[in-house]
N, C-alpha and C. Protein backbone atom coordinates (compact mmCIF):
# COMPACT_ATOMS: atom_id res chain seq x y z
N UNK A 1 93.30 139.71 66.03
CA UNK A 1 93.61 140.51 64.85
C UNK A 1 92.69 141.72 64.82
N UNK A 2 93.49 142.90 64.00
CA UNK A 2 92.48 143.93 64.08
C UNK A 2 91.20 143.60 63.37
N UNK A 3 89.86 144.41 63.38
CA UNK A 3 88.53 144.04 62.62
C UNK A 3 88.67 144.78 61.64
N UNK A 4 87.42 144.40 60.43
CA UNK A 4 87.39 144.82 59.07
C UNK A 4 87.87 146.35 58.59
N UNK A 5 87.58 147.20 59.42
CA UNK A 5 87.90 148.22 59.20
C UNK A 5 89.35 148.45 59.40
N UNK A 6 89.39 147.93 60.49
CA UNK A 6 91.03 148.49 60.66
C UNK A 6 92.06 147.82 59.30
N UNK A 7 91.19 146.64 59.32
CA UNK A 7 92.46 145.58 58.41
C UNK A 7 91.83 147.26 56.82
N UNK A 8 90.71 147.58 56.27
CA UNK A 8 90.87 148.32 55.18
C UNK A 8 91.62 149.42 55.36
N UNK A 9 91.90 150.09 56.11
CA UNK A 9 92.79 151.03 56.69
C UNK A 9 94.18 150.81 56.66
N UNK A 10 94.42 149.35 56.96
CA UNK A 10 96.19 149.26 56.80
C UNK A 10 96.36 148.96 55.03
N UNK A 11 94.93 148.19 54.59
CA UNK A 11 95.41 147.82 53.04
C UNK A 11 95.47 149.06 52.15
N UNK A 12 94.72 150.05 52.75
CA UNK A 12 94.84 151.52 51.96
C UNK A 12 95.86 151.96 51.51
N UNK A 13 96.66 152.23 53.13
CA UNK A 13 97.55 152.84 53.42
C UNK A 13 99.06 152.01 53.13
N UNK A 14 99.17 151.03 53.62
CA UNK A 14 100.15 150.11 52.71
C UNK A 14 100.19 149.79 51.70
N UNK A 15 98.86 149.06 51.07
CA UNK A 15 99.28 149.24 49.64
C UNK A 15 99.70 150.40 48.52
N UNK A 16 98.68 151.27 49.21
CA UNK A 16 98.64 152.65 48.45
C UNK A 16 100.37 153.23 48.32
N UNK A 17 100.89 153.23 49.35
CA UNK A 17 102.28 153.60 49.67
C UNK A 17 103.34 152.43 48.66
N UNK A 18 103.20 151.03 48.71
CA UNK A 18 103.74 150.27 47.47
C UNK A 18 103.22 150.64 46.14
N UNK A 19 102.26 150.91 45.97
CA UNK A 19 102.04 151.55 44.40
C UNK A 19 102.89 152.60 44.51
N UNK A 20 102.50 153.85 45.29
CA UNK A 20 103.55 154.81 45.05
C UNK A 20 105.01 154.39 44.94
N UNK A 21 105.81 153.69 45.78
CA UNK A 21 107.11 153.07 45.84
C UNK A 21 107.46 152.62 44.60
N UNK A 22 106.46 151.68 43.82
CA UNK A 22 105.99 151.01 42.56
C UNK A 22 106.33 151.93 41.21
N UNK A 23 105.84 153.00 41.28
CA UNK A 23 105.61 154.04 40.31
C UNK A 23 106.92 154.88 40.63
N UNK A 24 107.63 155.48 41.56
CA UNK A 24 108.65 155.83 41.53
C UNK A 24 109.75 155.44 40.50
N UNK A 25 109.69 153.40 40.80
CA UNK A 25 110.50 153.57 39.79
C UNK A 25 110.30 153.18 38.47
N UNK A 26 108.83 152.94 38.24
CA UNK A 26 108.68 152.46 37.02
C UNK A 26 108.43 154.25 36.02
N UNK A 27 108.02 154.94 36.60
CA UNK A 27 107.39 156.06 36.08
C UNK A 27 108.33 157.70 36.27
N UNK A 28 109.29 157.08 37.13
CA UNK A 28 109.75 158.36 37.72
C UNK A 28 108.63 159.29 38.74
N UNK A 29 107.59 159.19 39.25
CA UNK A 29 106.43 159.67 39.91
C UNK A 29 107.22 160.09 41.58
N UNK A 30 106.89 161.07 41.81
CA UNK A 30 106.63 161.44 43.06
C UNK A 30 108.19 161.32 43.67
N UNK A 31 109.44 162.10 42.83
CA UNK A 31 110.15 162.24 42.74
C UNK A 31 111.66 161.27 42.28
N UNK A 32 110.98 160.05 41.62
CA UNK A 32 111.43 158.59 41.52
C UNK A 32 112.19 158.67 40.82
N UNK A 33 113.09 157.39 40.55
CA UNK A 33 113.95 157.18 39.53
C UNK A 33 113.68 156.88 38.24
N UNK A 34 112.54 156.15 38.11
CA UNK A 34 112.32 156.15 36.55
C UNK A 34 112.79 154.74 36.43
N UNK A 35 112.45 153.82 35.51
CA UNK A 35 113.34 152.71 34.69
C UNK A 35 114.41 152.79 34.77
N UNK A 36 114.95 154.41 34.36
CA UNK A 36 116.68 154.48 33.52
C UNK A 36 116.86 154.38 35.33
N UNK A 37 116.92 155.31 35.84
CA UNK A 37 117.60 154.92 37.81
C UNK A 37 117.35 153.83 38.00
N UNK A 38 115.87 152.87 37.92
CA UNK A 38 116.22 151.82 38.50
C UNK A 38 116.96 151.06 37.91
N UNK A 39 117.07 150.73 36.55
CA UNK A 39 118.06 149.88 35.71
C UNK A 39 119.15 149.95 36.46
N UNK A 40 119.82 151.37 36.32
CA UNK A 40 120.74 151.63 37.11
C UNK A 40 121.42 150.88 38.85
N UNK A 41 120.51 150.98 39.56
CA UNK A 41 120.46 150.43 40.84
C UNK A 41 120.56 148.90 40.51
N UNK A 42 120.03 148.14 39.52
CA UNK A 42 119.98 146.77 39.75
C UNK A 42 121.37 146.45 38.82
N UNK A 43 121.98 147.26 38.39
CA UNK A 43 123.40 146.97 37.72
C UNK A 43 124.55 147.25 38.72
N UNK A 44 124.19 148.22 39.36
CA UNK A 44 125.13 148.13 40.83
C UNK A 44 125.10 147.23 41.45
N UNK A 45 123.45 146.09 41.82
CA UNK A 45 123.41 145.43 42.89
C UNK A 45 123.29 143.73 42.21
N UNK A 46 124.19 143.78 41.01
CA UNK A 46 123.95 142.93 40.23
C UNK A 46 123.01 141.89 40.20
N UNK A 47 122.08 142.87 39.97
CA UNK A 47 120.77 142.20 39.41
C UNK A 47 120.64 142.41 37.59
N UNK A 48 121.25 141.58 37.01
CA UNK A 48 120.95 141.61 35.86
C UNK A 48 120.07 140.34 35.22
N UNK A 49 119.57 140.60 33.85
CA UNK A 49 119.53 142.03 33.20
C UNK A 49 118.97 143.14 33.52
N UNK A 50 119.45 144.40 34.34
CA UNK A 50 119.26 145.21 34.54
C UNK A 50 117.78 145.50 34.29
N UNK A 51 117.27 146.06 32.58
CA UNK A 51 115.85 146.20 32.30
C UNK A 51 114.86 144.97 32.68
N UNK A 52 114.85 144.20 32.99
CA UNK A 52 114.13 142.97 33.11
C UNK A 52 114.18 142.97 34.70
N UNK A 53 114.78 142.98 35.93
CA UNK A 53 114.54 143.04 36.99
C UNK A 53 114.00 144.89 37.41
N UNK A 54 114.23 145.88 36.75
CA UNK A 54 114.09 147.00 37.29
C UNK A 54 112.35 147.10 37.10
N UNK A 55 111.99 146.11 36.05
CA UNK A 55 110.63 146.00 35.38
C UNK A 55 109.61 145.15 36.85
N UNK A 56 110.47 143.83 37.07
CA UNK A 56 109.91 143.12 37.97
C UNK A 56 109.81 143.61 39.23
N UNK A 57 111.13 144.47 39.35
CA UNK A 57 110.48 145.72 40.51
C UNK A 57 109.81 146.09 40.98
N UNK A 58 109.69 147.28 40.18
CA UNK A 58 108.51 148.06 39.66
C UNK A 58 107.27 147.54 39.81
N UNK A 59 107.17 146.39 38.97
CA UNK A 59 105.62 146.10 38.63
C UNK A 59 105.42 145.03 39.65
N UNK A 60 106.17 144.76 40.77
CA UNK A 60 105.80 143.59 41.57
C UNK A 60 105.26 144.74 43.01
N UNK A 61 105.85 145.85 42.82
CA UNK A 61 105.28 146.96 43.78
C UNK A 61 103.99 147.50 43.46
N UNK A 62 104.01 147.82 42.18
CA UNK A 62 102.92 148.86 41.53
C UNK A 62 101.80 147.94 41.68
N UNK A 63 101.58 146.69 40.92
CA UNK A 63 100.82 145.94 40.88
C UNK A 63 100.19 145.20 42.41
N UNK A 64 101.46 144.54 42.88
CA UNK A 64 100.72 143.83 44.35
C UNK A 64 100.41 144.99 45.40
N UNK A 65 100.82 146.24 45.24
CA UNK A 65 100.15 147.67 46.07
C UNK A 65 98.30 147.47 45.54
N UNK A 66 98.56 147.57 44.12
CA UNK A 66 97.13 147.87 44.15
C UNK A 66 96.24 146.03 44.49
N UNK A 67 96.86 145.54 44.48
CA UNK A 67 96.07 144.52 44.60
C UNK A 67 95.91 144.59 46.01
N UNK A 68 96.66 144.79 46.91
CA UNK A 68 96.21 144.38 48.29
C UNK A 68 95.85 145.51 48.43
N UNK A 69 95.54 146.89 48.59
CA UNK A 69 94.89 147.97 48.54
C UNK A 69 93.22 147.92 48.20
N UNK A 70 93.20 146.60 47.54
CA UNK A 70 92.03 146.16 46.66
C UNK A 70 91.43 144.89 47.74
N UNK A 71 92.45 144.51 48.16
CA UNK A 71 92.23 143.13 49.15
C UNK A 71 91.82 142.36 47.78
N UNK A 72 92.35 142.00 46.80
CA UNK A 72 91.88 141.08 45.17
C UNK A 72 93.14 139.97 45.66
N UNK A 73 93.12 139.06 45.61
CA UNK A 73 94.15 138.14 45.56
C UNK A 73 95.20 137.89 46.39
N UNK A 74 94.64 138.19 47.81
CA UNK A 74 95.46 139.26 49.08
C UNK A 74 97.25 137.96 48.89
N UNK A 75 96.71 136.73 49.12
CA UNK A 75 97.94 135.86 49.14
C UNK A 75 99.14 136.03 48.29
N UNK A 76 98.63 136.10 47.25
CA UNK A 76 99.76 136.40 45.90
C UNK A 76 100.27 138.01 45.97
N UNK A 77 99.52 138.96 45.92
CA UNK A 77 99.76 140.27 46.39
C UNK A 77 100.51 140.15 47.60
N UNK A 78 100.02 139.83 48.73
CA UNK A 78 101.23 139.65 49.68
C UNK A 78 102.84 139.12 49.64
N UNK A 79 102.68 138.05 48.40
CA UNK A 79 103.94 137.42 48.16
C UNK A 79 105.09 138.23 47.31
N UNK A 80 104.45 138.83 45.72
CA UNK A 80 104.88 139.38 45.32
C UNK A 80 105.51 141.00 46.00
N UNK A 81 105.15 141.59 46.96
CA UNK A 81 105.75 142.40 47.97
C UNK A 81 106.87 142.35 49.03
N UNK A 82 106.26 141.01 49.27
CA UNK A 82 107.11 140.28 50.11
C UNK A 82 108.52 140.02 49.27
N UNK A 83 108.32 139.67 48.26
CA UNK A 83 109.68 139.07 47.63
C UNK A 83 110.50 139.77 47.22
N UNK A 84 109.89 141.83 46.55
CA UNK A 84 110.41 143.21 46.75
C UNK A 84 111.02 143.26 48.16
N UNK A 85 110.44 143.15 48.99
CA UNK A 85 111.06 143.56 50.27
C UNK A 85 112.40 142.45 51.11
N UNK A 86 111.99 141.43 50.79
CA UNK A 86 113.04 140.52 50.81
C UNK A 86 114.13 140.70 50.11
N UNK A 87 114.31 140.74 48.91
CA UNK A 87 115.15 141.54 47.90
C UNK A 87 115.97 142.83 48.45
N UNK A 88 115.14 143.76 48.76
CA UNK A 88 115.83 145.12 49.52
C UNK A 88 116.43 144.58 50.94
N UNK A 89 116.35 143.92 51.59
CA UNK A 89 117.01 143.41 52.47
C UNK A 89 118.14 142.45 51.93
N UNK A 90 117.94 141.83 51.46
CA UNK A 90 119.49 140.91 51.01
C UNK A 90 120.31 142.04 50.16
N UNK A 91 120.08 142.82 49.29
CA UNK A 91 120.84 143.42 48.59
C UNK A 91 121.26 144.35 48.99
N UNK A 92 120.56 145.33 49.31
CA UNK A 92 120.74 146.68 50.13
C UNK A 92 121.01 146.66 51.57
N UNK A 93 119.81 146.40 52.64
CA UNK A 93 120.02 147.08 54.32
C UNK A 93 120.16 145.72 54.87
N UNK A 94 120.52 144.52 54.56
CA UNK A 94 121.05 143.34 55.62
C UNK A 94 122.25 144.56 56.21
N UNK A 95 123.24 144.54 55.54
CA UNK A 95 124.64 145.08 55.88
C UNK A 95 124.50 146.39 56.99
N UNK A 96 123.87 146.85 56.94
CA UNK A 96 123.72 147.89 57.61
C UNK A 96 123.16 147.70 59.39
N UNK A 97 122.45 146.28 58.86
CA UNK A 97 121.63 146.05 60.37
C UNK A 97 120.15 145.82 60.57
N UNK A 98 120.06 146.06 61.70
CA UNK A 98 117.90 146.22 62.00
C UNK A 98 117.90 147.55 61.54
N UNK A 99 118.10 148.62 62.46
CA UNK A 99 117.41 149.52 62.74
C UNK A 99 117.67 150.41 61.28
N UNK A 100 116.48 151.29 60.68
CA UNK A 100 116.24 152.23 59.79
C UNK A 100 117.12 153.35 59.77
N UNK A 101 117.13 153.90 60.69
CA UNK A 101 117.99 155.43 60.86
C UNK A 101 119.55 154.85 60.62
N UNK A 102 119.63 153.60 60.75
CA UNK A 102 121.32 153.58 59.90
C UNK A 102 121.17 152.73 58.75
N UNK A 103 120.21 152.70 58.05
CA UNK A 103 119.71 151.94 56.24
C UNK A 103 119.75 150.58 57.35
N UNK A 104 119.16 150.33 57.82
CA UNK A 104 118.98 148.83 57.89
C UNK A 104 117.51 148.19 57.11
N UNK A 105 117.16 147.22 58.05
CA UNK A 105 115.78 146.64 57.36
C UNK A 105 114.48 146.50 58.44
N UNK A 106 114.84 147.29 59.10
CA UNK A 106 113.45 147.40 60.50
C UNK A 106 111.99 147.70 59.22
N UNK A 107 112.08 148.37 59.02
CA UNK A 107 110.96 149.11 57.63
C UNK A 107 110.50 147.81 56.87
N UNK A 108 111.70 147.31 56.15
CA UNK A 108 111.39 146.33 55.46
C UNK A 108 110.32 145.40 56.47
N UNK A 109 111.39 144.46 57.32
CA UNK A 109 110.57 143.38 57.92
C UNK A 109 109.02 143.88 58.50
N UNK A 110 108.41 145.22 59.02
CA UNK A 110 107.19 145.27 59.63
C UNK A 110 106.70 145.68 58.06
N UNK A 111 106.77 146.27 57.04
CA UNK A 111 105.98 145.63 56.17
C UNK A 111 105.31 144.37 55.76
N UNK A 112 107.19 143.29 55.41
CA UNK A 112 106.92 141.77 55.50
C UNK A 112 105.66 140.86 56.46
N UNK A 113 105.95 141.82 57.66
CA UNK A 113 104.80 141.27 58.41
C UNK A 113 103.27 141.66 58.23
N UNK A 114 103.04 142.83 58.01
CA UNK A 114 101.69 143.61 57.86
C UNK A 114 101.15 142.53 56.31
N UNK A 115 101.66 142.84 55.28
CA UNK A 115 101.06 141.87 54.23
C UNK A 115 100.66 140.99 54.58
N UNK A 116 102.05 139.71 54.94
CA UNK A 116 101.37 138.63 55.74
C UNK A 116 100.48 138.49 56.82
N UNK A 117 100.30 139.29 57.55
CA UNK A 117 99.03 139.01 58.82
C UNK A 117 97.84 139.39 57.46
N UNK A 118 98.05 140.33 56.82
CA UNK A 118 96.61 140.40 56.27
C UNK A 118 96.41 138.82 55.04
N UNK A 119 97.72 138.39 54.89
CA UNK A 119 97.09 137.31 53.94
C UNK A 119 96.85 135.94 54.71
N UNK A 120 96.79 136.16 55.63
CA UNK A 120 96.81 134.98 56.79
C UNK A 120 95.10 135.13 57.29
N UNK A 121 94.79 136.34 57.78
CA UNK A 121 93.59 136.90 58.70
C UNK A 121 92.49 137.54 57.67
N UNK A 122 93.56 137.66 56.19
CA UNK A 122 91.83 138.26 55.06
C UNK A 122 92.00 139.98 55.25
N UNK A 123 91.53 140.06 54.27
CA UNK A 123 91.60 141.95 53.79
C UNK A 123 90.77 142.77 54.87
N UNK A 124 89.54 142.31 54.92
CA UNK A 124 88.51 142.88 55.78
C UNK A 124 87.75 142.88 54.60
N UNK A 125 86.86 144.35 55.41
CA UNK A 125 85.64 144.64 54.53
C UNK A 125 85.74 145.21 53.42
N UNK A 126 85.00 145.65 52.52
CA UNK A 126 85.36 146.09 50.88
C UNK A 126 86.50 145.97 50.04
N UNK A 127 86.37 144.28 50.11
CA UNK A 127 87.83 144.07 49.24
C UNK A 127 87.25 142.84 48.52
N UNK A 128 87.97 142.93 47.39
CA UNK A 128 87.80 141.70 46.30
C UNK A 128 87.18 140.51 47.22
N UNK A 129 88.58 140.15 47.57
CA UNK A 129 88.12 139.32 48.34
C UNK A 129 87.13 138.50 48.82
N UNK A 130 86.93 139.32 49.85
CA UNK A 130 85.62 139.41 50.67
C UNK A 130 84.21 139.13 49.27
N UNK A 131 84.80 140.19 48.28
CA UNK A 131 83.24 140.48 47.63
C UNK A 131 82.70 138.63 46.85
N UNK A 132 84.44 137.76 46.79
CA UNK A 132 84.17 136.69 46.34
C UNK A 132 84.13 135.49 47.16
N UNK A 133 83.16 136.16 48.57
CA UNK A 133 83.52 134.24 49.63
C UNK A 133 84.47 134.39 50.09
N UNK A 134 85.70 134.74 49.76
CA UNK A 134 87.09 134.59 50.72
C UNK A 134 87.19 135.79 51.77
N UNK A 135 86.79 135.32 52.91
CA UNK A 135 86.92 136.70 54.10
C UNK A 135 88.23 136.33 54.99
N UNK A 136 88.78 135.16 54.81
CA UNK A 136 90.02 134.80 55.57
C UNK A 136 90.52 133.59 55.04
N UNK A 137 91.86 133.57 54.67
CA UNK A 137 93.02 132.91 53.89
C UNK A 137 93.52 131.92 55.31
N UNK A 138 93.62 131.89 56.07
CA UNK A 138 93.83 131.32 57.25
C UNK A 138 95.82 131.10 56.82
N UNK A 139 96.17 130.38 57.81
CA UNK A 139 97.85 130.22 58.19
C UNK A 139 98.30 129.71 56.78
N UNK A 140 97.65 129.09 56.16
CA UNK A 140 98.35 128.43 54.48
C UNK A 140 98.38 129.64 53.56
N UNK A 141 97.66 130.59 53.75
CA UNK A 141 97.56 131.90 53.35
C UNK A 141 99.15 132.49 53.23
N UNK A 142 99.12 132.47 54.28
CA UNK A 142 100.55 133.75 55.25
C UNK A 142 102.00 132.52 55.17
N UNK A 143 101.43 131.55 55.18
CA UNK A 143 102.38 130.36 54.82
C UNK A 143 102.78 130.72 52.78
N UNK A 144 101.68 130.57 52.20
CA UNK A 144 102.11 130.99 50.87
C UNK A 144 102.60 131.81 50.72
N UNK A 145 102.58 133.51 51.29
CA UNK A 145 102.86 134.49 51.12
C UNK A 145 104.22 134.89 51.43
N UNK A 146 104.71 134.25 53.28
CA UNK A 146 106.01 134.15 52.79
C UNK A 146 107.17 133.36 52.08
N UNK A 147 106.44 132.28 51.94
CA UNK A 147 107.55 130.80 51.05
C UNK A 147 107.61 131.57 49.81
N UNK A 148 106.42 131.95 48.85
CA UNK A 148 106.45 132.77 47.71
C UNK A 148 107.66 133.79 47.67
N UNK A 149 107.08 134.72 48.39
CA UNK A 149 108.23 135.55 48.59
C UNK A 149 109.50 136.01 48.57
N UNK A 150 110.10 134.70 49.86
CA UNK A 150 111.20 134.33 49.90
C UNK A 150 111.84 133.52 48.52
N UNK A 151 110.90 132.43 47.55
CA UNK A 151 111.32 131.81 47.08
C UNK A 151 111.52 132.68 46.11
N UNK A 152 110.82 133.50 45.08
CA UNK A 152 110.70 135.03 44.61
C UNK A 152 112.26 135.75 44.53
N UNK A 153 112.09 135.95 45.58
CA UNK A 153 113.48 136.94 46.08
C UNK A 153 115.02 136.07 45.78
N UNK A 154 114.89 134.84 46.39
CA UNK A 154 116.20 133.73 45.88
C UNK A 154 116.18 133.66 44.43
N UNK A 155 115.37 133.29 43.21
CA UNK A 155 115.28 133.05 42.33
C UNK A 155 115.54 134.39 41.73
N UNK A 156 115.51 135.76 42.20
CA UNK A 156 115.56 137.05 41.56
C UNK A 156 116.80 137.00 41.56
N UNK A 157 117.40 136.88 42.94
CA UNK A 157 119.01 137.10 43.71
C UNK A 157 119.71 136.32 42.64
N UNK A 158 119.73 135.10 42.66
CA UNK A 158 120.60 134.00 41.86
C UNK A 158 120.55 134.55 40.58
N UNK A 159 119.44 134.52 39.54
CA UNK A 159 118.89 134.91 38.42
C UNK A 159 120.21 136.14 37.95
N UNK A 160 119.98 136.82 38.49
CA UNK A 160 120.99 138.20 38.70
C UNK A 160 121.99 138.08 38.89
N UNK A 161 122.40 137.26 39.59
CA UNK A 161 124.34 136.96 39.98
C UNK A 161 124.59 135.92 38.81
N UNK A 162 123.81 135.29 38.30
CA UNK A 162 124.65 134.74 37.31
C UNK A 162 124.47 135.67 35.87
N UNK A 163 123.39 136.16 35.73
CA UNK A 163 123.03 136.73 34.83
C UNK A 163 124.35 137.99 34.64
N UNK A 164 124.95 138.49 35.41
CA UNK A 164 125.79 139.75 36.21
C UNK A 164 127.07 139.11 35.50
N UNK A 165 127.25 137.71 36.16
CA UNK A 165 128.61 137.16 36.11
C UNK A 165 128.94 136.71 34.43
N UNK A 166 128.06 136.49 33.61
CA UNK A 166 127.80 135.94 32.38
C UNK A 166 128.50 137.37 31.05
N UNK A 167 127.37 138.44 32.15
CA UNK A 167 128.04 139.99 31.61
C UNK A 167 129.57 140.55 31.62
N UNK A 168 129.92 139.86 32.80
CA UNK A 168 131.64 140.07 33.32
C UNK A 168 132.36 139.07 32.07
N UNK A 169 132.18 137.96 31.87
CA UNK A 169 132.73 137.28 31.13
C UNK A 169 132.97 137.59 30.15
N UNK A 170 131.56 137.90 29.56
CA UNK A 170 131.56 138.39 28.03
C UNK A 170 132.47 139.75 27.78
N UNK A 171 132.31 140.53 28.79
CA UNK A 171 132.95 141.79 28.18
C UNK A 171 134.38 142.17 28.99
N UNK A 172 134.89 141.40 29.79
CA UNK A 172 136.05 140.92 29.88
C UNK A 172 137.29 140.82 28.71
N UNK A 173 138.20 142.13 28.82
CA UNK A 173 139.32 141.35 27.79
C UNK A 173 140.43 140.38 27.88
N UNK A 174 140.77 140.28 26.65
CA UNK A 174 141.50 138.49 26.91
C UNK A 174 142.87 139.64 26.60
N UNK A 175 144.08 139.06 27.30
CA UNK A 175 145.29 139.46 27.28
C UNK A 175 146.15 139.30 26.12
N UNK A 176 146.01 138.27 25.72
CA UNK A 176 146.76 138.30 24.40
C UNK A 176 146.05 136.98 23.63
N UNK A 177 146.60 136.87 22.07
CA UNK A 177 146.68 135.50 21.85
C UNK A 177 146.32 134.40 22.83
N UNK A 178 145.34 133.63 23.14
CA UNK A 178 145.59 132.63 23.25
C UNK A 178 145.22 133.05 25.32
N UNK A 179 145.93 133.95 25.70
CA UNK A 179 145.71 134.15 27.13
C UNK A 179 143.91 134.50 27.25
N UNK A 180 143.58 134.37 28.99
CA UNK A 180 142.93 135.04 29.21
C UNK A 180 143.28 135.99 30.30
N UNK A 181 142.56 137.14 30.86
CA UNK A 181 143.02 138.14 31.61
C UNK A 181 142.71 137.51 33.08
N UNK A 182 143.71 137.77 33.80
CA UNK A 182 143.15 137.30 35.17
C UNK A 182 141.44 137.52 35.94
N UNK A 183 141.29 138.14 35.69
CA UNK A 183 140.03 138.46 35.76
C UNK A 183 138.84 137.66 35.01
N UNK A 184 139.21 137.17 34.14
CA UNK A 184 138.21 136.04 33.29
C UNK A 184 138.83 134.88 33.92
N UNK A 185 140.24 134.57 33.82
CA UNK A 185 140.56 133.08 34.63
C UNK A 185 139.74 132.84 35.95
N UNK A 186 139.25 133.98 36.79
CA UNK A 186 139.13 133.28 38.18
C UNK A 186 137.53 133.15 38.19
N UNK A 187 136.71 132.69 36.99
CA UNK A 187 136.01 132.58 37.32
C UNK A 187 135.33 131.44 36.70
């Protein structure tokens, strides 16, 4: 694994870049969508309730950026990223493929991995971490970080498709008296 320095160098620069990602859409920052866009995006990708996942978004970027940027809690910070990026892959760039230049999820997964090696191998030098005894999380580390994650991301996914489907129902019209509209029957 790389040494202390290098590992503060990737937590800089990766985390630093998920806060920014983070703040895009919680803040509109650095040319972002804001809440109202992301709301938006998670009502397309039926993630509802819309405000309540665009929040967990947001703040699962903004927040686990600065935490692993911080190397503070590298495992959980790793997970909560992980489970953003897992998320953007099932919803968004599975369909598209691996590779980036056609929206796939190449981007995604070597993030997925960079968190986890650091919550597996430890922040390095000048990080929470470190400053409290923990200089390396070892394989149960990187084991938490992606089960979290993944489990994170399923529980967001589901959460949202029913939450989505609950919305269809309700505002679904009924055909007449007594009917319902095909569209409410088939579900």
């Amino acid at each position: 694994m790389i040494d202390g320095t290098g590992k503060l160098f990737v937590r800089l620069v990766v985390g630093g870049l998920f806060v920014a990602h983070g703040l895009q859409k919680l803040r509109g920052s650095f040319g972002g969508p804001g809440l109202g866009g992301t709301e938006q995006m998670m009502v397309s990708l039926d993630m509802e309730p819309a405000p309540i996942q665009a929040r967990a978004a947001a703040l699962s970027e903004t927040l686990g950026g600065a935490a692993l940027a911080a190397g503070a809690a590298t495992p959980l910070a790793s997970a909560a990223l992980t489970a953003s990026m897992v998320t953007a892959i099932r919803k968004v760039h599975w369909k598209n493929g691996i590779w980036n230049s056609s929206g796939g999820f190449e981007f995604n997964a070597v993030l997925i991995a960079v968190v986890t090696a650091l919550a597996t191998d430890g922040p390095g030098i000048f990080s929470v971490d470190a400053a409290f005894g923990k200089k390396r999380w070892g394989i149960l580390g990187g084991l938490f970080a992606l089960g979290a994650g993944v489990t994170g991301s399923v529980a967001a996914i589901e959460f949202g498709r029913r939450a989505a489907e609950a919305k269809r129902r309700r505002t679904s019209p009924v055909d007449g008296p007594g009917e319902v509209s095909a569209a409410r029957a088939d579900t």
